[in-house]
Protein backbone atom coordinates (compact mmCIF):
# COMPACT_ATOMS: atom_id res chain seq x y z
CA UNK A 1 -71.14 -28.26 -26.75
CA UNK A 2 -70.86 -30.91 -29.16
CA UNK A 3 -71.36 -28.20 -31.78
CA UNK A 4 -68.54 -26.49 -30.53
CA UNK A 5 -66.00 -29.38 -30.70
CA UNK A 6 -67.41 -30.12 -34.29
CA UNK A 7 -66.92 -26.56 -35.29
CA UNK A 8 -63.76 -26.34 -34.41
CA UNK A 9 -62.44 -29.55 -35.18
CA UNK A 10 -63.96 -28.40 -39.08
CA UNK A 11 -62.16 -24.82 -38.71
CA UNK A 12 -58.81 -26.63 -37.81
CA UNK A 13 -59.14 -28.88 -40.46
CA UNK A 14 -59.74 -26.08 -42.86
CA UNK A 15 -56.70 -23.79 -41.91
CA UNK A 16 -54.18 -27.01 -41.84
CA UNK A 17 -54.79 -27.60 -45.30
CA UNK A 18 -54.73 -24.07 -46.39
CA UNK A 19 -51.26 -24.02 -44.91
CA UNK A 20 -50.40 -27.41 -46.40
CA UNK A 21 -51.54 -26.19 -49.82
CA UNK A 22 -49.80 -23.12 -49.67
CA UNK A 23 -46.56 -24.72 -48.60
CA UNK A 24 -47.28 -26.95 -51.54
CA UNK A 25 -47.01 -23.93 -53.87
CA UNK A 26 -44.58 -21.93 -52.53
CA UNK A 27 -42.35 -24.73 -51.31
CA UNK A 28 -39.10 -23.09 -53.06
CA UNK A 29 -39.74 -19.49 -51.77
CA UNK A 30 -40.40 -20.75 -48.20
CA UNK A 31 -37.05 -22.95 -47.97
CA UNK A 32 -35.31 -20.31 -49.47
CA UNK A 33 -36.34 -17.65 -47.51
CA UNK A 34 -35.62 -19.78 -44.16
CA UNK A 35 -32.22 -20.52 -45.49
CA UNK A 36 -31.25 -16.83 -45.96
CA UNK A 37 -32.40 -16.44 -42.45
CA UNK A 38 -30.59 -19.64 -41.06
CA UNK A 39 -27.32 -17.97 -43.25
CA UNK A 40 -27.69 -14.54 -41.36
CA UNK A 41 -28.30 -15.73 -37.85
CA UNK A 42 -25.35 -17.66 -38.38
CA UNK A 43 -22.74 -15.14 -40.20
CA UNK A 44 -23.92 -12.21 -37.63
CA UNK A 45 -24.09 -14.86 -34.07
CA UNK A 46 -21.10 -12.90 -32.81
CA UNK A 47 -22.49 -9.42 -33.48
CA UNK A 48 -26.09 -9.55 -32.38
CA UNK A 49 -25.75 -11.78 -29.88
CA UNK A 50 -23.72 -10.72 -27.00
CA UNK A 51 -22.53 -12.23 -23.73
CA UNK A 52 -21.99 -10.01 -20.47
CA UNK A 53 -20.04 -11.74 -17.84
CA UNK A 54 -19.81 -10.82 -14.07
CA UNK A 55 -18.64 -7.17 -13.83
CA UNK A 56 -18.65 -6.28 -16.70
CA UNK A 57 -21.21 -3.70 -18.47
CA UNK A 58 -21.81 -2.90 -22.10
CA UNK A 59 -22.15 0.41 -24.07
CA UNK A 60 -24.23 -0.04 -27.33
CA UNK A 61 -23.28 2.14 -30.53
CA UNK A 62 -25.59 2.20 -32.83
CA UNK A 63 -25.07 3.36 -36.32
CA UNK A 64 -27.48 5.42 -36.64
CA UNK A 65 -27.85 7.27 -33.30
CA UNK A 66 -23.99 6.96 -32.00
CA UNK A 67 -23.61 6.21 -28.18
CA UNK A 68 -26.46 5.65 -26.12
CA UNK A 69 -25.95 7.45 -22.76
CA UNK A 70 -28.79 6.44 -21.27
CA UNK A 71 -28.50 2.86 -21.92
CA UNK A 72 -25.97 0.47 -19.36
CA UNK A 73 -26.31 -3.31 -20.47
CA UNK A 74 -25.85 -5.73 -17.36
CA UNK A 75 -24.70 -8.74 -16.82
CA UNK A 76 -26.66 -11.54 -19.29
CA UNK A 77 -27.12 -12.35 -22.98
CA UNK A 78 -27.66 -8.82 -24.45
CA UNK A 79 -29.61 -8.99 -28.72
CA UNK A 80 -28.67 -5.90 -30.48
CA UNK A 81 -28.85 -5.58 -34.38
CA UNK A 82 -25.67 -6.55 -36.14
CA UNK A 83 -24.53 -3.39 -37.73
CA UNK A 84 -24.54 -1.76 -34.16
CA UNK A 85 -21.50 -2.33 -31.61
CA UNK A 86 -21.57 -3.56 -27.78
CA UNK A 87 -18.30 -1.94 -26.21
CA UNK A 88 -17.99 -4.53 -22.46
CA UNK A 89 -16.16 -2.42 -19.85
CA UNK A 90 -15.13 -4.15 -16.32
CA UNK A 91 -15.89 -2.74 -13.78
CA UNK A 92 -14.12 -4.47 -11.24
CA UNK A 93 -11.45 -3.67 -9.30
CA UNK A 94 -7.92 -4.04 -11.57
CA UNK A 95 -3.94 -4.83 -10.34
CA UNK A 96 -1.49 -2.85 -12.93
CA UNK A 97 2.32 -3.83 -12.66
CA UNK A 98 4.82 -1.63 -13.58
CA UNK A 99 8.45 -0.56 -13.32
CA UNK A 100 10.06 2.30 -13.77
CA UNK A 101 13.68 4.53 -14.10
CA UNK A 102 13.16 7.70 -12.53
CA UNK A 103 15.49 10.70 -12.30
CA UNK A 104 15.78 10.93 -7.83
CA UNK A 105 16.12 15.29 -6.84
CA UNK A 106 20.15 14.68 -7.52
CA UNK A 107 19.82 13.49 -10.55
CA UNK A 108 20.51 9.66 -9.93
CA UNK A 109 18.89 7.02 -11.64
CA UNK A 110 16.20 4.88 -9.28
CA UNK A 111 14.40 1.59 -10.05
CA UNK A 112 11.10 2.04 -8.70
CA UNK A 113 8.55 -0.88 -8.44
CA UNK A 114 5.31 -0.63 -7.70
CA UNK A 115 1.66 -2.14 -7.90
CA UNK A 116 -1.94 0.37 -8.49
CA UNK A 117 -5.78 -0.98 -8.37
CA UNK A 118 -8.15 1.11 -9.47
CA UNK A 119 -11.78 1.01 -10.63
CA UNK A 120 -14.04 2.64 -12.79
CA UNK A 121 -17.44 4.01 -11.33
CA UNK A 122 -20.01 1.88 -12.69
CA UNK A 123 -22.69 4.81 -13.22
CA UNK A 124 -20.28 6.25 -15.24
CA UNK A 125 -19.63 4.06 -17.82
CA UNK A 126 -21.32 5.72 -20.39
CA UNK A 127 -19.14 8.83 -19.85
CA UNK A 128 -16.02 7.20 -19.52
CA UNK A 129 -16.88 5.60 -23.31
CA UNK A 130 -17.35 9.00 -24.36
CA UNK A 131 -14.57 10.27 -23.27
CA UNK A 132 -11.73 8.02 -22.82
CA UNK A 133 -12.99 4.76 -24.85
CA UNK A 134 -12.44 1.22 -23.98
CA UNK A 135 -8.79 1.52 -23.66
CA UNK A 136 -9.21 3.45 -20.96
CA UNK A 137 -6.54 1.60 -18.52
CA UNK A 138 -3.34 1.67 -20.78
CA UNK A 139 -4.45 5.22 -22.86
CA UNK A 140 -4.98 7.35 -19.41
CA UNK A 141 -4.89 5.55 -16.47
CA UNK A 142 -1.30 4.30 -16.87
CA UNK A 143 0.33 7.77 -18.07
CA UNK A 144 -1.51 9.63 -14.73
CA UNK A 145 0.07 6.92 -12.49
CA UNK A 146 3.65 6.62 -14.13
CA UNK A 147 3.77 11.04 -13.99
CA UNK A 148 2.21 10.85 -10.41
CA UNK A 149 4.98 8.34 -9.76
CA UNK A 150 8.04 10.42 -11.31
CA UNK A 151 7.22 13.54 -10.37
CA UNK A 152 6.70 12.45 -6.42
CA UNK A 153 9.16 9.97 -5.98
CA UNK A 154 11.85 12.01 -8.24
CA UNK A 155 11.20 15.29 -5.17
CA UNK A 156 13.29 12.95 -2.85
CA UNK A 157 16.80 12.55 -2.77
CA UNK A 158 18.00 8.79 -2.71
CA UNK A 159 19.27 9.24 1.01
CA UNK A 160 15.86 10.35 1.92
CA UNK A 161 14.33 7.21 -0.37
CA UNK A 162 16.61 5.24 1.57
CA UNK A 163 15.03 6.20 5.34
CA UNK A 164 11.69 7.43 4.37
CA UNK A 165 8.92 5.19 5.04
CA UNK A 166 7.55 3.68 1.73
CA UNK A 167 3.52 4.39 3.61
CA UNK A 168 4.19 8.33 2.92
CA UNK A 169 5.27 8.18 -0.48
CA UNK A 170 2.22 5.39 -1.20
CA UNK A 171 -0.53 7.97 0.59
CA UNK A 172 0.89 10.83 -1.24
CA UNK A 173 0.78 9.07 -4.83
CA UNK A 174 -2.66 7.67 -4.11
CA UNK A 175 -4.51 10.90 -2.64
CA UNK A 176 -2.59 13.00 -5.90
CA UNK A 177 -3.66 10.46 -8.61
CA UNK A 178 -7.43 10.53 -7.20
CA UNK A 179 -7.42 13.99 -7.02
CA UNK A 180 -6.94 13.66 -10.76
CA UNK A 181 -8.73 10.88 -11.91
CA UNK A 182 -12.11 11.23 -10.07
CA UNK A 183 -12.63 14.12 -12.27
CA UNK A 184 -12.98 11.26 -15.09
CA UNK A 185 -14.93 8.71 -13.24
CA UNK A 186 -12.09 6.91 -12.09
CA UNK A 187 -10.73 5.86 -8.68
CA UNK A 188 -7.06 4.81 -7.63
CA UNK A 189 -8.06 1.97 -4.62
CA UNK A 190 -4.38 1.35 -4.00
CA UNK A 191 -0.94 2.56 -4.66
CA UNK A 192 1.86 -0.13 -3.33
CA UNK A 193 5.18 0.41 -3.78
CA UNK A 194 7.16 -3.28 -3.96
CA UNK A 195 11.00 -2.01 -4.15
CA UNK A 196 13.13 1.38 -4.70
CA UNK A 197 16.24 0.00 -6.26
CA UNK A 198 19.36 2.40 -5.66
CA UNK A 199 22.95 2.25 -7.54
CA UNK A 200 25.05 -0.27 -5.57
CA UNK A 201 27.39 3.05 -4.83
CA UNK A 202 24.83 4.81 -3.45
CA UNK A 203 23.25 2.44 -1.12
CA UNK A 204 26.78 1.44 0.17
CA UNK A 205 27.89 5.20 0.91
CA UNK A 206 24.48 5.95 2.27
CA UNK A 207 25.30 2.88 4.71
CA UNK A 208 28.34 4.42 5.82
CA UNK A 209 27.21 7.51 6.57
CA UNK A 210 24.56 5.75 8.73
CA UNK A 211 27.11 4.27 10.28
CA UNK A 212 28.97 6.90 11.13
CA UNK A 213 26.23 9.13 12.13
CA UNK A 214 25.00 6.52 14.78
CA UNK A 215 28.75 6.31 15.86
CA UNK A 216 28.44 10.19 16.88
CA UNK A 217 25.37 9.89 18.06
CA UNK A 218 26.98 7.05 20.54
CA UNK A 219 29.97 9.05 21.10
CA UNK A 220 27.63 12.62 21.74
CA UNK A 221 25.77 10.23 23.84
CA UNK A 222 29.47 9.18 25.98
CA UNK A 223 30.13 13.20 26.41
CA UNK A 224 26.79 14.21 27.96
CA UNK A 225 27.46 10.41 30.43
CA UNK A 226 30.90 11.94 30.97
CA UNK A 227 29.57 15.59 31.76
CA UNK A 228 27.07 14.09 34.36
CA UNK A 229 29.49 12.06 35.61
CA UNK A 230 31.79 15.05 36.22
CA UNK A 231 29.61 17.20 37.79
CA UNK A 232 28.51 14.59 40.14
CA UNK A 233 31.96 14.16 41.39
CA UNK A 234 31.91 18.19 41.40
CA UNK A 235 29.30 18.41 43.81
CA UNK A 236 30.64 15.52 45.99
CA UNK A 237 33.75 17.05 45.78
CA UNK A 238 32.24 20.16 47.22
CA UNK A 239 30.28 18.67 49.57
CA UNK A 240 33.33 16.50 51.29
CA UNK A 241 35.25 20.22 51.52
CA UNK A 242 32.18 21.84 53.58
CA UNK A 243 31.94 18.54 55.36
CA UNK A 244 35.67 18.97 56.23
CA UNK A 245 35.44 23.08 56.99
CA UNK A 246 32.85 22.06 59.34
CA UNK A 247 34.04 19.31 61.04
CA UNK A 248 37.63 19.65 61.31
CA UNK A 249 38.00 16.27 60.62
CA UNK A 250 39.34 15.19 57.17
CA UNK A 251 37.66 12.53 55.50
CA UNK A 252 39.70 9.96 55.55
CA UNK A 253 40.20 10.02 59.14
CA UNK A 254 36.51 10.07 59.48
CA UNK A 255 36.05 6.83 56.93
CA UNK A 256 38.29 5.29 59.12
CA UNK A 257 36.32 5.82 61.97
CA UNK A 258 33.66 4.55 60.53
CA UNK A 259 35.35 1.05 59.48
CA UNK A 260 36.62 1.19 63.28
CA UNK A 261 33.33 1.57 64.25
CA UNK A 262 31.90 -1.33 62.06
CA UNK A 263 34.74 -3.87 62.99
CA UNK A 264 34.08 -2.98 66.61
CA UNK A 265 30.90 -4.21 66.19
CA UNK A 266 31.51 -7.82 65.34
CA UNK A 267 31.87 -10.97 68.15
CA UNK A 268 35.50 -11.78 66.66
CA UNK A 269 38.13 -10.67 69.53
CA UNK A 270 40.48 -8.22 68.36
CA UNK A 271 43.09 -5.60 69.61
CA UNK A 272 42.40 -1.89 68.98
CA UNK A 273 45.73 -0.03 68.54
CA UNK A 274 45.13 3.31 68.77
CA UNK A 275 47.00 5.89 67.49
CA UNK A 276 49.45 8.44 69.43
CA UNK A 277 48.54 11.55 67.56
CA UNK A 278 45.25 12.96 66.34
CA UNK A 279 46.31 12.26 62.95
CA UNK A 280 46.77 8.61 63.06
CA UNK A 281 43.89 6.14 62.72
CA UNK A 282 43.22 3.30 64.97
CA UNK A 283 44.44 -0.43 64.00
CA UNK A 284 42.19 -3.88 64.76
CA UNK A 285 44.33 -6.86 65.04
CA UNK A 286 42.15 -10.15 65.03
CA UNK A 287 43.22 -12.36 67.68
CA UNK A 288 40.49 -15.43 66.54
CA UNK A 289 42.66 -18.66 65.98
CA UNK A 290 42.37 -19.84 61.93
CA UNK A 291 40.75 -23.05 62.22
């Protein structure tokens, strides 16, 4: 064992001062060589080494081979060499403002409003690079939404804007656009319109004629009232002249009797005139003192 150490210790001894005399002699060479690679680590940081942040995912071009389809970079510090290019795509779900004139089905200019999210599929990434580049959001995403937008919202004449529940329109636009854009790899996640904007005139006149549509409604509603109303009495009316055929007793003289009747009943004293023909009704005099 002690051979060992003493073997060793000998061979270590031996290789340090090769190394020591070779740095000795090629002292220049070495420092410059280390300095050139210092120089290019340093100039080429930003293009070799590459930082991926949370949803996001990076394409590499290389120059020699062009995209690499088969390769998706995660999140993480990505090394790639420096005359090759990391494209970083987010893949998270993104909010798009935007505001627009559009022409309504009369021809009247509407300020339309709205808010889209949308998302690209992260498998995809690779194709969408391909295809569509980088840019992706403002060079076909935006274009798809704002001719979605026009060419649904302009169908509808500004009365019907003004009624029409903004859900249909949003459901429509968002089941179009992802009928369009799912074909590249892309998903609309929500369509919300903020605010349809129509001329002063227009929303004013539309008001009136709300008005006065609800004020026919009320007065349609007063007619059919009216109508019952009449051919209730109708049917009284007919039943009071078969009561009457009947009975040979006309109805007042028979409502009378029936007051009669009803005062009769009470514990007041009275005096019951009655009548000296049969078409006279009988007449209660209340004899109770007023205390």
């Amino acid at each position: 064992m002690k051979i060992f150490f003493k073997e060793t210790g000998r061979l270590y001894r031996v290789v340090k001062g090769a190394i020591i005399d070779y740095w000795d002699r090629h002292t220049l060479g070495m420092s410059m060589t280390l300095l050139v690679f210092v120089l290019f680590i340093a100039i080429f940081w930003n293009k070799m080494f590459i930082s991926l942040d949370s949803g996001q995912q990076g394409i590499r071009w290389s120059r020699f081979y062009g995209t690499q389809l088969d390769e998706r970079y995660g999140e993480g510090l990505k090394v790639i060499w420096p005359w090759d290019r990391m494209y970083i795509y987010n893949t998270r779900i993104q909010t798009r403002r935007d505001t627009m004139q559009i022409l309504s089905a009369e021809g009247l200019s509407i300020s339309v409003e709205f808010i889209y999210r949308f998302y690209a599929i992260p498998d995809s990434i690779p194709q969408i690079h391909k295809s569509l580049g980088v840019n992706y959001a403002e060079t076909f995403v935006a274009p798809e939404v704002e001719s979605a937008s026009m060419s649904i919202i302009g169908n509808y004449t500004p009365e019907q804007l003004y009624k029409i529940s903004s859900l249909v329109i949003q459901s429509t636009i968002k089941y179009y656009l992802n009928k369009q854009l799912i074909t590249r790899n892309i998903v609309i996640d929500d369509y919300l319109i903020k605010r349809i904007s129509l001329p002063d005139i227009v929303s004013k006149s539309i008001e009136k004629k709300m008005v006065a549509e609800q004020l026919s409604y009320e007065f349609d509603y007063r007619l059919i009232v009216e109508e019952k109303e009449r051919k209730r009495k109708s049917i009284e009316a007919e039943g009071i002249k078969s009561f009457e055929e009947i009975s040979k007793i006309p109805i007042l003289k028979w409502k009378g009797l029936e007051v009669t009747s009803e005062f009769a009943k009470s514990a007041n004293s009275k005096i019951i005139l009655m009548g000296t023909d049969e078409k006279s009704l009988p007449l209660l005099l209340n004899t109770d003192e007023k205390k």
